[in-house]
C-alpha atoms as a PDB file:
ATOM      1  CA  UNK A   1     106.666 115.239 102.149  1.00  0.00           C
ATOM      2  CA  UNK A   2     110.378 113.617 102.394  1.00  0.00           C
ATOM      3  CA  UNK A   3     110.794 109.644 102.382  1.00  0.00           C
ATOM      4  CA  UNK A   4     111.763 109.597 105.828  1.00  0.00           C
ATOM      5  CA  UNK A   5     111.642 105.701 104.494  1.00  0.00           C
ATOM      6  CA  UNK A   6     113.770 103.960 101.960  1.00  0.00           C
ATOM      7  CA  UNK A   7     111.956 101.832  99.485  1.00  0.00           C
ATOM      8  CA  UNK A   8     114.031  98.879 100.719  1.00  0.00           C
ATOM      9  CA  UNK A   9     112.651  99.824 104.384  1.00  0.00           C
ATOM     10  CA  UNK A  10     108.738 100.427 103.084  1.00  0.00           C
ATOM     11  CA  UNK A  11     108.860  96.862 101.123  1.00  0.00           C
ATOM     12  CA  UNK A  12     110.156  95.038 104.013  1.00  0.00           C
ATOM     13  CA  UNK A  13     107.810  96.556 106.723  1.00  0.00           C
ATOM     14  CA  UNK A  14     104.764  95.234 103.959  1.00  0.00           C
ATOM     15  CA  UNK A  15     106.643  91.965 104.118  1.00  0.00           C
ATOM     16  CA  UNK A  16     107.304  91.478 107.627  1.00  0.00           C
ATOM     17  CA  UNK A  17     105.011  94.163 109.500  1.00  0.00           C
ATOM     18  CA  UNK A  18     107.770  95.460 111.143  1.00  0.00           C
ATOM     19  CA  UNK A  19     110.511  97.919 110.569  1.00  0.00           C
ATOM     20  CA  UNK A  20     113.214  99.196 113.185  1.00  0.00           C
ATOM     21  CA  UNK A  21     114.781 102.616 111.677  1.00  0.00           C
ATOM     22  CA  UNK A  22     117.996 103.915 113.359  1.00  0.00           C
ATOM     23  CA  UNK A  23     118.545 107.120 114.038  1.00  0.00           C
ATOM     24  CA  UNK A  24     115.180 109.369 113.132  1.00  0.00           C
ATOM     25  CA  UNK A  25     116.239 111.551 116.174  1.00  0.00           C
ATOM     26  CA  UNK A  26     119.375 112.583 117.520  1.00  0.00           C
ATOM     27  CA  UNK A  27     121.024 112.266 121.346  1.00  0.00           C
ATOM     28  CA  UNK A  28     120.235 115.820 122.139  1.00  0.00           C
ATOM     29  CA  UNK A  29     116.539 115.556 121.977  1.00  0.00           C
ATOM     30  CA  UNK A  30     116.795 111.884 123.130  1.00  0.00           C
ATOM     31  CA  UNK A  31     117.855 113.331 126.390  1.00  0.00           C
ATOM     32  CA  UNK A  32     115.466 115.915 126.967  1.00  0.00           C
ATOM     33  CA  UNK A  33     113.274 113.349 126.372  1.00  0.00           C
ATOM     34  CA  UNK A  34     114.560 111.155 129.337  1.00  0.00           C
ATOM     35  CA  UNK A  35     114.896 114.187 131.042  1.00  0.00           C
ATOM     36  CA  UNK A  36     111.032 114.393 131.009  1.00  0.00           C
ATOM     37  CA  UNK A  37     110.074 111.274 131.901  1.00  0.00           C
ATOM     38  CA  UNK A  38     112.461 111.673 135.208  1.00  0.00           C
ATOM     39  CA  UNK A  39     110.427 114.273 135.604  1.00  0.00           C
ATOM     40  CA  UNK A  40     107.411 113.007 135.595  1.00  0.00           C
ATOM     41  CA  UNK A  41     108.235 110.147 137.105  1.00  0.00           C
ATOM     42  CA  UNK A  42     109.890 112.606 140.382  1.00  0.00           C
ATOM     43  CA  UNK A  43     105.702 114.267 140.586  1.00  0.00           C
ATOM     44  CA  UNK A  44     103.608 113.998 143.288  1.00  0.00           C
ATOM     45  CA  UNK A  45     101.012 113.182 140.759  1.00  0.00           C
ATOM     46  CA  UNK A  46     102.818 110.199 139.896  1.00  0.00           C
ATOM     47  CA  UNK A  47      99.731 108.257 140.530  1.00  0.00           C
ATOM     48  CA  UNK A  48      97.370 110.281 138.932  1.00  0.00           C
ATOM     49  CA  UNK A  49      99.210 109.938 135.437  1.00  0.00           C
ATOM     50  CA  UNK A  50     101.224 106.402 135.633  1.00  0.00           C
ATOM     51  CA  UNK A  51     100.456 102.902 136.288  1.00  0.00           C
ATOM     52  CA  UNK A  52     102.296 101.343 138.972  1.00  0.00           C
ATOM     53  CA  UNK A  53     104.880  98.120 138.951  1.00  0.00           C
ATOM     54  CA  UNK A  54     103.063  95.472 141.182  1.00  0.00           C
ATOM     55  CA  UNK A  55     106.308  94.190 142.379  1.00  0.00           C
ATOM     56  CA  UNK A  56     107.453  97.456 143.505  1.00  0.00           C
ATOM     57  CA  UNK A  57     104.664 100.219 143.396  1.00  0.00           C
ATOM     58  CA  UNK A  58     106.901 103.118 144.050  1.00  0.00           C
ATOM     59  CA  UNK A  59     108.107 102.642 139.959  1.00  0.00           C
ATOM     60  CA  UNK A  60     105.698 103.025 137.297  1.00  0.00           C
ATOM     61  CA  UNK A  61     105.715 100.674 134.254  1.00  0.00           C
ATOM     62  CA  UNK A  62     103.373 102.733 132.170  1.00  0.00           C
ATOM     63  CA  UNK A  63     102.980 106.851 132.108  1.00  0.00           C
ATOM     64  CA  UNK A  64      99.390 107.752 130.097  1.00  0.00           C
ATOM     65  CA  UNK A  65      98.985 110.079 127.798  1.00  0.00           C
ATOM     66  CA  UNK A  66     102.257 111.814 127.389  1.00  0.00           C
ATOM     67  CA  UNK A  67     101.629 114.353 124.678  1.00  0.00           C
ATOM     68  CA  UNK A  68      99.017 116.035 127.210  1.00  0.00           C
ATOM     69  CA  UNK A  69     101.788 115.961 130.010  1.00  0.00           C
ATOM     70  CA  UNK A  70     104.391 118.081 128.015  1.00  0.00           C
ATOM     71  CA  UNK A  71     105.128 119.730 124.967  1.00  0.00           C
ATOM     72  CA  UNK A  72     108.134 118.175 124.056  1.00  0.00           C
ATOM     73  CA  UNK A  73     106.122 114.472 123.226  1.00  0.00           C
ATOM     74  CA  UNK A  74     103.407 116.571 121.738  1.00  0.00           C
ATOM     75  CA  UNK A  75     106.127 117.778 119.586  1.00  0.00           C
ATOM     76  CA  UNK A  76     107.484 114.580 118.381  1.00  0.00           C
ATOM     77  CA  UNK A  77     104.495 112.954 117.895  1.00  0.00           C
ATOM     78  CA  UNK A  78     103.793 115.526 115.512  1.00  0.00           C
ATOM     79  CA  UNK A  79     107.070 115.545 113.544  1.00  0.00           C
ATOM     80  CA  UNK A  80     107.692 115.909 110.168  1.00  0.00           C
ATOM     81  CA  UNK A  81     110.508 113.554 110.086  1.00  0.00           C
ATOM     82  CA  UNK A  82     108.057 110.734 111.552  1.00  0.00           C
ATOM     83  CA  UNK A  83     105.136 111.846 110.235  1.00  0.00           C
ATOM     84  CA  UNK A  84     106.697 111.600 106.374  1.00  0.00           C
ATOM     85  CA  UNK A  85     107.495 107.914 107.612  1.00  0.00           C
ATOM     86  CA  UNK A  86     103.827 107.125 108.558  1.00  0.00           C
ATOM     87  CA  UNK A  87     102.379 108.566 105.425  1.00  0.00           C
ATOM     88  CA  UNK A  88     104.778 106.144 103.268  1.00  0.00           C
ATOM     89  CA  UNK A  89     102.935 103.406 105.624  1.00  0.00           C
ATOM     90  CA  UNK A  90      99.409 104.632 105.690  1.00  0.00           C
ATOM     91  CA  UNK A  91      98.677 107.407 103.078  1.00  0.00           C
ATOM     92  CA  UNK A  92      98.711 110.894 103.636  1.00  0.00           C
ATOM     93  CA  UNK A  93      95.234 111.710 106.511  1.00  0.00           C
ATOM     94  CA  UNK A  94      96.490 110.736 109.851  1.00  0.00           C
ATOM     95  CA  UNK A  95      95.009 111.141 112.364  1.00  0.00           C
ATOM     96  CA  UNK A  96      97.385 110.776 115.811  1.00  0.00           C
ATOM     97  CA  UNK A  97      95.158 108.124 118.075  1.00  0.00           C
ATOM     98  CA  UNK A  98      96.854 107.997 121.236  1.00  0.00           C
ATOM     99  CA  UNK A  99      99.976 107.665 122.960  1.00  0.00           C
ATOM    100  CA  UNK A 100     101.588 106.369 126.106  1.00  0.00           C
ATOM    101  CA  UNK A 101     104.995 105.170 127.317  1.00  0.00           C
ATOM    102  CA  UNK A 102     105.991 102.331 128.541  1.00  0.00           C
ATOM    103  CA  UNK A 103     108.827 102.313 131.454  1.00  0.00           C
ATOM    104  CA  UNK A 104     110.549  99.300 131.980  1.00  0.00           C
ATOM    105  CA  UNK A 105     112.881  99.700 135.154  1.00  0.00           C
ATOM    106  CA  UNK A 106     115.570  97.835 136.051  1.00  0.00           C
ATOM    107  CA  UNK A 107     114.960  94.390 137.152  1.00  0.00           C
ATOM    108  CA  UNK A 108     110.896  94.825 137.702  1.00  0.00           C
ATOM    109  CA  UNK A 109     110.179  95.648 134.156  1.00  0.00           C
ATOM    110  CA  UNK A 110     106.308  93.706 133.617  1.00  0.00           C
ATOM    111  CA  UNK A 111     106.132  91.083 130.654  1.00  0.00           C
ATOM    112  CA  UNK A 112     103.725  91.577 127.948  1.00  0.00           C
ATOM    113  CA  UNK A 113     102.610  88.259 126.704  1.00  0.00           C
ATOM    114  CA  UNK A 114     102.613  87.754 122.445  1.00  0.00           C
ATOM    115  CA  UNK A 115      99.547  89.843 121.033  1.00  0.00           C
ATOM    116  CA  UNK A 116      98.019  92.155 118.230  1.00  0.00           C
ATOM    117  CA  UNK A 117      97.058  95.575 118.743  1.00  0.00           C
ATOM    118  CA  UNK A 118      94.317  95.267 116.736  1.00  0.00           C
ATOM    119  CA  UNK A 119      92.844  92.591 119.348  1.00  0.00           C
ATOM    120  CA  UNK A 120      91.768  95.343 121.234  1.00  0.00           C
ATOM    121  CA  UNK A 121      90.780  98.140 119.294  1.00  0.00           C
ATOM    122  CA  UNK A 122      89.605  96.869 115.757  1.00  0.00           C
ATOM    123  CA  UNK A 123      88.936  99.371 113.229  1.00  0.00           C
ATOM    124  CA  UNK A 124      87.027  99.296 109.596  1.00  0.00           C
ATOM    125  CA  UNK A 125      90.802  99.003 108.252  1.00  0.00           C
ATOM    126  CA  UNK A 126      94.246  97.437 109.217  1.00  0.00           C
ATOM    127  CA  UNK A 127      95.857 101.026 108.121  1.00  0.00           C
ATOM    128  CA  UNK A 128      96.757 101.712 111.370  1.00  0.00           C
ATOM    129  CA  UNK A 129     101.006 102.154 112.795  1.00  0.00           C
ATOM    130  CA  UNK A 130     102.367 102.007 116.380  1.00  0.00           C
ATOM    131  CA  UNK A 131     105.750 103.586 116.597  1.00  0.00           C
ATOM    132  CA  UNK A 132     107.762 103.252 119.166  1.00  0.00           C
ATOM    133  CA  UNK A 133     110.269 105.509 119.832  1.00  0.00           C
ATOM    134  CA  UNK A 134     113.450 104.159 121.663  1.00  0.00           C
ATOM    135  CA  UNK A 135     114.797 106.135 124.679  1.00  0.00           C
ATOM    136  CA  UNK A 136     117.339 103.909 125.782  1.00  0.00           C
ATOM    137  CA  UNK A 137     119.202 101.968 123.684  1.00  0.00           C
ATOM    138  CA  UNK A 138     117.129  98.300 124.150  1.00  0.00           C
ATOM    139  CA  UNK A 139     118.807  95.004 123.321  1.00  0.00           C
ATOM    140  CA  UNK A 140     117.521  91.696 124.330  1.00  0.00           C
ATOM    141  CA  UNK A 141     119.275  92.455 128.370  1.00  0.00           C
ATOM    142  CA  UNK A 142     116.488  94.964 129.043  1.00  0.00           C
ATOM    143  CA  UNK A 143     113.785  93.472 126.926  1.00  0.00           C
ATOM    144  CA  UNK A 144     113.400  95.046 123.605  1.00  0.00           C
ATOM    145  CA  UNK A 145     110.673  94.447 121.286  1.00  0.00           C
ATOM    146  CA  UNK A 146     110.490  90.906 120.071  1.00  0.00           C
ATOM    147  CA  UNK A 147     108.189  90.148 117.461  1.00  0.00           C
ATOM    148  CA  UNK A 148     106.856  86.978 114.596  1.00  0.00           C
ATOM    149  CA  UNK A 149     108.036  88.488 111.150  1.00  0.00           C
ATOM    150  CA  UNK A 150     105.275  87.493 108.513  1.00  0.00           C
ATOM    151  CA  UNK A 151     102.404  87.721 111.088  1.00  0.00           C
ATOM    152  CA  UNK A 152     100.321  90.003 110.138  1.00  0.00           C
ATOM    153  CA  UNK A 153      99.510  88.446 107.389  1.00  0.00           C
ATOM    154  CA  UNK A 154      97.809  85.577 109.171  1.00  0.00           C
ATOM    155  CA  UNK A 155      94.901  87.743 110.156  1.00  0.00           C
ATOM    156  CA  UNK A 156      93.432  88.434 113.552  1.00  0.00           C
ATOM    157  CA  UNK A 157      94.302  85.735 116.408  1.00  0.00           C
ATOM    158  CA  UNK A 158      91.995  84.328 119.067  1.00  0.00           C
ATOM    159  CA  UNK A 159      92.884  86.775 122.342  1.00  0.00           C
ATOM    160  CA  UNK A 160      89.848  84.647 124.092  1.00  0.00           C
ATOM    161  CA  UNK A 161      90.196  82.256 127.030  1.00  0.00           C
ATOM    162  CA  UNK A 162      86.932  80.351 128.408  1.00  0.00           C
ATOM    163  CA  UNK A 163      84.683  82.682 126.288  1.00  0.00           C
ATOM    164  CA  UNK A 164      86.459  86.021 127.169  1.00  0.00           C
ATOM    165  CA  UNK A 165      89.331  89.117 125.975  1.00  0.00           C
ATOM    166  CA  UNK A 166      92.065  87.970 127.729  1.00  0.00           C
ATOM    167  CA  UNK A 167      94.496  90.171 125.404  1.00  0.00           C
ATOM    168  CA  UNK A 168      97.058  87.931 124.254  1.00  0.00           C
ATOM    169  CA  UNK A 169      97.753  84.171 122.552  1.00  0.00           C
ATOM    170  CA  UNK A 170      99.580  81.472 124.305  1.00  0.00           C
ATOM    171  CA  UNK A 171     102.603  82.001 121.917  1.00  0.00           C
ATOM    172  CA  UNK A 172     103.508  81.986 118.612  1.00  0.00           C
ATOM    173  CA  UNK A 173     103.704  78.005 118.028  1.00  0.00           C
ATOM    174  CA  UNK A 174     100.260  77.638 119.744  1.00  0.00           C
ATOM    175  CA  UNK A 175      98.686  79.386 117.019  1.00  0.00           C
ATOM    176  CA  UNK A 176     100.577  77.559 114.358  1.00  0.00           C
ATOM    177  CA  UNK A 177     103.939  79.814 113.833  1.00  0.00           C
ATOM    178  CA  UNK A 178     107.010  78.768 114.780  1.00  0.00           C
ATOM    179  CA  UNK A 179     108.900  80.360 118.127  1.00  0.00           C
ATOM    180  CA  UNK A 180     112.283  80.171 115.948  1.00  0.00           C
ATOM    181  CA  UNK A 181     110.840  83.065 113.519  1.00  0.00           C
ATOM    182  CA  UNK A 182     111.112  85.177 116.466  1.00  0.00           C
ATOM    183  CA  UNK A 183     112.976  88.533 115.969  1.00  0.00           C
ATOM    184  CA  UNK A 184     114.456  90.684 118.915  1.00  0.00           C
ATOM    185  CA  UNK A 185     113.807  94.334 117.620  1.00  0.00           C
ATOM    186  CA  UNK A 186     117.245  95.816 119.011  1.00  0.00           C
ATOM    187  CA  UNK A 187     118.108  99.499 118.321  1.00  0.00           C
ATOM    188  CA  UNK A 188     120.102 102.552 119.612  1.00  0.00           C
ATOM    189  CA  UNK A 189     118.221 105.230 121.593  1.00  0.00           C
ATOM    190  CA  UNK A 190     116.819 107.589 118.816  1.00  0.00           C
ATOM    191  CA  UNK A 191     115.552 104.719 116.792  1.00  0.00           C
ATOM    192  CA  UNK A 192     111.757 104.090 116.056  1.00  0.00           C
ATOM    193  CA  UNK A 193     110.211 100.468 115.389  1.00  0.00           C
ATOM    194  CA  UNK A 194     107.364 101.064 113.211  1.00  0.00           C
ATOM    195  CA  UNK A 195     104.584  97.966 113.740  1.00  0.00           C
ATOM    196  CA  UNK A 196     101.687  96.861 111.782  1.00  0.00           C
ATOM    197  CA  UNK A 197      98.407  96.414 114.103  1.00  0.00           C
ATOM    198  CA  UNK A 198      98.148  92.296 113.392  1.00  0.00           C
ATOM    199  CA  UNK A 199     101.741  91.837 114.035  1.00  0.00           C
ATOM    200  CA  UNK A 200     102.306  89.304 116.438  1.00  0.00           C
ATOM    201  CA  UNK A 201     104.685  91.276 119.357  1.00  0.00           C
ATOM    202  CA  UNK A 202     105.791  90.823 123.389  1.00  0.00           C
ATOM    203  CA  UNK A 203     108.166  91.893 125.678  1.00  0.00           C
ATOM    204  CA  UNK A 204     110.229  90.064 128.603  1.00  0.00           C
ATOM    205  CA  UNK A 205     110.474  91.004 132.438  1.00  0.00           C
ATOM    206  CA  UNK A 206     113.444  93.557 132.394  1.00  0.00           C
ATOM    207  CA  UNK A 207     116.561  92.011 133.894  1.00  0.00           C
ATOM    208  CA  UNK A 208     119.176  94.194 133.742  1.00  0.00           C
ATOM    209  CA  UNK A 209     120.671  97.005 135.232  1.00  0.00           C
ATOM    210  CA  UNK A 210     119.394  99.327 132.678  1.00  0.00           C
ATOM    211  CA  UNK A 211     116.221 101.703 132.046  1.00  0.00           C
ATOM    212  CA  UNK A 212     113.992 100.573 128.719  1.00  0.00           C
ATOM    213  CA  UNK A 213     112.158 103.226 127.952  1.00  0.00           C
ATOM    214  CA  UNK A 214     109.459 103.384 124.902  1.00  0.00           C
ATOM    215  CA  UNK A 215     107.290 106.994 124.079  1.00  0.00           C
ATOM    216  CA  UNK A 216     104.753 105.392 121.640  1.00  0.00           C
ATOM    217  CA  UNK A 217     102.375 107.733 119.631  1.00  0.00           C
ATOM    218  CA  UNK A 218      99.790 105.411 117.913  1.00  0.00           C
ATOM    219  CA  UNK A 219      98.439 106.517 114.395  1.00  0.00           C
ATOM    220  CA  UNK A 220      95.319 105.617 111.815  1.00  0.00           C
ATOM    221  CA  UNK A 221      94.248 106.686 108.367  1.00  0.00           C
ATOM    222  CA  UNK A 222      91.416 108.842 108.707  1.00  0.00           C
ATOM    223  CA  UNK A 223      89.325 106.847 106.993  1.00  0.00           C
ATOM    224  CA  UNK A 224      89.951 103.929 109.319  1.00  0.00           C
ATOM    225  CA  UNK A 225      87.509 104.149 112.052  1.00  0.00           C
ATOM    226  CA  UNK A 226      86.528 102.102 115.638  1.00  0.00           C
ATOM    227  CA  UNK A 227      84.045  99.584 115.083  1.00  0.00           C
ATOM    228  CA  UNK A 228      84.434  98.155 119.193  1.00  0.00           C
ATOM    229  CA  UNK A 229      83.672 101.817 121.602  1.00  0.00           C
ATOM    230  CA  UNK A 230      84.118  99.169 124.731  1.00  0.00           C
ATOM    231  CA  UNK A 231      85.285 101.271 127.752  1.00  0.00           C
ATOM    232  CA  UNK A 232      89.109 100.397 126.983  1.00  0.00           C
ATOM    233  CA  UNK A 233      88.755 101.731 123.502  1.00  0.00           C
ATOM    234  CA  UNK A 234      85.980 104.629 123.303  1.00  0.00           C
ATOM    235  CA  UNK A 235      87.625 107.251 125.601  1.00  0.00           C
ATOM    236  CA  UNK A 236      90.172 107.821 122.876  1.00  0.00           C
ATOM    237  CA  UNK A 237      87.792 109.185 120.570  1.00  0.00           C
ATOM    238  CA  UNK A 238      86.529 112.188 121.236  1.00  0.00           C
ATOM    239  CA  UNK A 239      89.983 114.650 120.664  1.00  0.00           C
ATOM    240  CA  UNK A 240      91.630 112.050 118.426  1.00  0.00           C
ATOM    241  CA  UNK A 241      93.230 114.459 116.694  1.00  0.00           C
ATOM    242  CA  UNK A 242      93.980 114.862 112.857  1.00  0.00           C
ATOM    243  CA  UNK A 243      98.142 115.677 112.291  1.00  0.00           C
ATOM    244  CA  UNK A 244      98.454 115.602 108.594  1.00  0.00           C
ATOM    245  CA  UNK A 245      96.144 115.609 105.805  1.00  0.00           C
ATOM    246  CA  UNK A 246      92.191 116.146 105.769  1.00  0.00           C
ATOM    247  CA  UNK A 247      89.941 114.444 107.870  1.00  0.00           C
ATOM    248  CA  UNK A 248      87.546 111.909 105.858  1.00  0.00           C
ATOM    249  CA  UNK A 249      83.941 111.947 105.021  1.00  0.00           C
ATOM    250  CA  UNK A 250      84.108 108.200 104.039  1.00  0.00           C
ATOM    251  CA  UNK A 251      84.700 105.123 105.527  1.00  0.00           C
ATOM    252  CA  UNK A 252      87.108 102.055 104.127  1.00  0.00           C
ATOM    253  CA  UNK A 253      85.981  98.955 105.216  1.00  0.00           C
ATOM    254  CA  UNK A 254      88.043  95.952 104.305  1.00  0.00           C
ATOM    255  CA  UNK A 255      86.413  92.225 104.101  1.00  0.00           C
ATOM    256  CA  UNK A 256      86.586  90.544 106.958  1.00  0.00           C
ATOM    257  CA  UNK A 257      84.780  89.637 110.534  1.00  0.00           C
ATOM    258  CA  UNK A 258      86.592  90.880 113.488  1.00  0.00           C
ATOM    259  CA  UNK A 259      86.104  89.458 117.066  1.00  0.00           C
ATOM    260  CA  UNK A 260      85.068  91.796 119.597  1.00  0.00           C
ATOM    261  CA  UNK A 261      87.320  92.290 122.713  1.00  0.00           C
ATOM    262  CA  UNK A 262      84.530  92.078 125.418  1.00  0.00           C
ATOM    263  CA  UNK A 263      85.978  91.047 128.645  1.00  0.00           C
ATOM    264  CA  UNK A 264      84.789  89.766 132.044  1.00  0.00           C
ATOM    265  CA  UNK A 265      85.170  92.796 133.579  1.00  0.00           C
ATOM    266  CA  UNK A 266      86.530  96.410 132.420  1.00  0.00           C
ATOM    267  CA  UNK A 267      90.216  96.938 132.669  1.00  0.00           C
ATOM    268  CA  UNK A 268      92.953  99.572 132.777  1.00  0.00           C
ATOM    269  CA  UNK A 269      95.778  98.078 130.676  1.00  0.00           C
ATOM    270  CA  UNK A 270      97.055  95.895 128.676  1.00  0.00           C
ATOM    271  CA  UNK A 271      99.363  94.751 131.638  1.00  0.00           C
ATOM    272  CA  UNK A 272      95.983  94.179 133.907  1.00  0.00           C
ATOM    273  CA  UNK A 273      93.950  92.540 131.301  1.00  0.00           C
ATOM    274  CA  UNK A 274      97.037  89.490 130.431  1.00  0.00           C
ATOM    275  CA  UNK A 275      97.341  89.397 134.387  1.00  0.00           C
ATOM    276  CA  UNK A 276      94.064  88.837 135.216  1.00  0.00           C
ATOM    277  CA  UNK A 277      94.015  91.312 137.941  1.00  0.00           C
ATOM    278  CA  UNK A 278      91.157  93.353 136.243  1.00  0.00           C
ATOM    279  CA  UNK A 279      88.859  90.381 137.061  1.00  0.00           C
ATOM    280  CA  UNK A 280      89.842  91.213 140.686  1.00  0.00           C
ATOM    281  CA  UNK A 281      89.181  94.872 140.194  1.00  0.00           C
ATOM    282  CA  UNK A 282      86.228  94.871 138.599  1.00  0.00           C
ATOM    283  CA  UNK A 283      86.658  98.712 137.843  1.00  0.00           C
ATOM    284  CA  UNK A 284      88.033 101.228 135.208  1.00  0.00           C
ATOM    285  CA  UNK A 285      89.462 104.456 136.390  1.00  0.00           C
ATOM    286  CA  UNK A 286      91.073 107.081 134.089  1.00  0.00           C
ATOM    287  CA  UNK A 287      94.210 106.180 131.637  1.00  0.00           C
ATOM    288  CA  UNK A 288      93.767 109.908 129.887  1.00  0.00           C
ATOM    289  CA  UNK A 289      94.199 112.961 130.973  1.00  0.00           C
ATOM    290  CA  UNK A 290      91.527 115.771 131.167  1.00  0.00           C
ATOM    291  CA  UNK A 291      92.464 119.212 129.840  1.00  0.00           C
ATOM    292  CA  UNK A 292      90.350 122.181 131.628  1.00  0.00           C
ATOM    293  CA  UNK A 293      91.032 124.493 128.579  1.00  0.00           C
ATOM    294  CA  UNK A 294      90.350 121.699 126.399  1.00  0.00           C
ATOM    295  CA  UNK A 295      87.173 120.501 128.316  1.00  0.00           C
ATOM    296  CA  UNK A 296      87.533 116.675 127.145  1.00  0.00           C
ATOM    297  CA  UNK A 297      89.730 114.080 127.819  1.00  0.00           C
ATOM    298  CA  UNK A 298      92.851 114.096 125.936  1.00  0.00           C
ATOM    299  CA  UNK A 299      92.754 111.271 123.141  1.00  0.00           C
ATOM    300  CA  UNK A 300      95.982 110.383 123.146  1.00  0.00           C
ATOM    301  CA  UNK A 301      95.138 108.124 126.189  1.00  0.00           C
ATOM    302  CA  UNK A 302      95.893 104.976 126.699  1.00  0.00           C
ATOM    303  CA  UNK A 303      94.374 102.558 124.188  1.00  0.00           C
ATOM    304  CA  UNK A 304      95.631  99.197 126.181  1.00  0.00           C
ATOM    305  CA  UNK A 305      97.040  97.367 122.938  1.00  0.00           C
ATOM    306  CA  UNK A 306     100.425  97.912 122.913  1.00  0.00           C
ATOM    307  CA  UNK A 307     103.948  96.564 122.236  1.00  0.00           C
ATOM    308  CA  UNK A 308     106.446  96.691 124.963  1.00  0.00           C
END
């Protein structure tokens, strides 16, 4: 393994639970990577793999499972260059738990309200990393990551409303930290915000002119393992796959009592869950995608609990 990772870098995401790292991958693959994601986005089967923008449902805000879609975001979820970053964060077993990208068009681009990612899929241990992988270059215009430095260290956060998982807080003063300790996460396409599960994170409606596109491969220690297999969390499990390292025959549990994300009816996304719509719904279709060769649903899915 190569530190991908300064020291300076690994001490300040333990700090903070955030890190934004310019420049893990270059412009060329940046663009084939766009150039995928018009691709996918051009399918008929747009509506098979994506989630639609309810302001405008011919754009999607969310494509599922992207490493089962094409090779070239199986690739980078499974390279060495951020792979030696995640072991400096979480030890050496990783296991790659899902992935998904978010698609923030111009001008429609959904909010996501201030949450944790660990709301909705707690695990035996906190050593778990989202990173999210920059497309475009995202500033504060077309809603970058903005996130509560410090916040992860204030333990889990009450996602509930009127006795149910409503996936986020009201915001970061209304659970007693202070909306001027906000950061914007800015960074030039090619750069990859690494995120700590309890960190406190959100996104704005997209006003600009411009694209903001996230792929965001999701990764655990092996020995951290699901303790909630709700319907929004369980269908990842069954191909989570193992990228680095050896798979665990024990479990690490830290101290600690976790709230369970059990909702008033099963949702899709994180976007439907904050909404409300899923109470509307009442119904879960399928965020992964199912591999005939494979014969299971992919795991890298979509796990709801995510940052932009």
């Amino acid at each position: 393994m190569e530190n991908t990772l300064s020291q300076r870098q690994v001490d300040f995401y333990r700090a903070n639970g955030f890190c934004v790292v310019d420049g893990i991958f270059d412009a060329e693959l940046v663009a084939k990577a766009r150039a995928v994601v018009d691709g996918l986005l051009s399918s008929a089967d747009l509506a098979q793999m994506a989630e639609a923008e309810p302001e405008d449902g011919s754009k999607a805000r969310r494509i599922w499972a992207p490493t089962s879609r094409d090779e070239l975001f199986a690739g980078i979820a499974e390279d060495t260059r951020l792979l030696d970053a995640v072991e400096q964060l979480i030890g050496p077993d990783i296991v790659l738990q899902y992935s998904k990208l978010n698609v923030k068009p111009p001008r429609v681009g959904s909010v996501v309200e201030w949450h944790q990612d660990f709301a909705f899929y707690p695990h035996t241990n906190t050593d778990l990393v989202a990173t999210l992988i920059y497309l475009d270059d995202a500033t504060r215009a077309n809603a970058c990551l903005r996130v509560v430095p410090g916040s992860h260290r204030h333990g889990l956060f009450e996602h509930e409303s009127r006795g149910h998982f409503v996936g986020k807080v009201p915001s970061p003063a209304q659970v007693g930290l202070g909306d001027s300790a906000i950061v914007d996460c800015e960074g030039a396409a090619g750069s990859v915000v690494f995120i700590h599960p309890l960190l406190l994170h959100s996104s704005e409606k997209n006003l600009s002119d411009l694209y903001r596109r996230v792929f965001i491969p999701s990764y655990r220690a092996a020995d951290a393992l699901p303790v909630y297999y709700g319907p929004h969390a369980a269908h990842n499990e069954p191909t989570a796959k193992l990228v680095r390292g050896q798979a665990s025959r024990t479990v690490r549990s830290e101290a600690g009592v976790w709230r369970l994300p059990i909702a008033q009816a099963e949702f899709n996304s994180l976007y439907q869950i904050q909404e409300g719509s899923h109470v509307a719904d009442g119904a879960k279709s399928s965020t992964g995608y199912f591999s005939h060769e494979a014969g299971a649903e992919d795991a890298t899915g979509d796990a709801t609990g995510d940052a932009m």
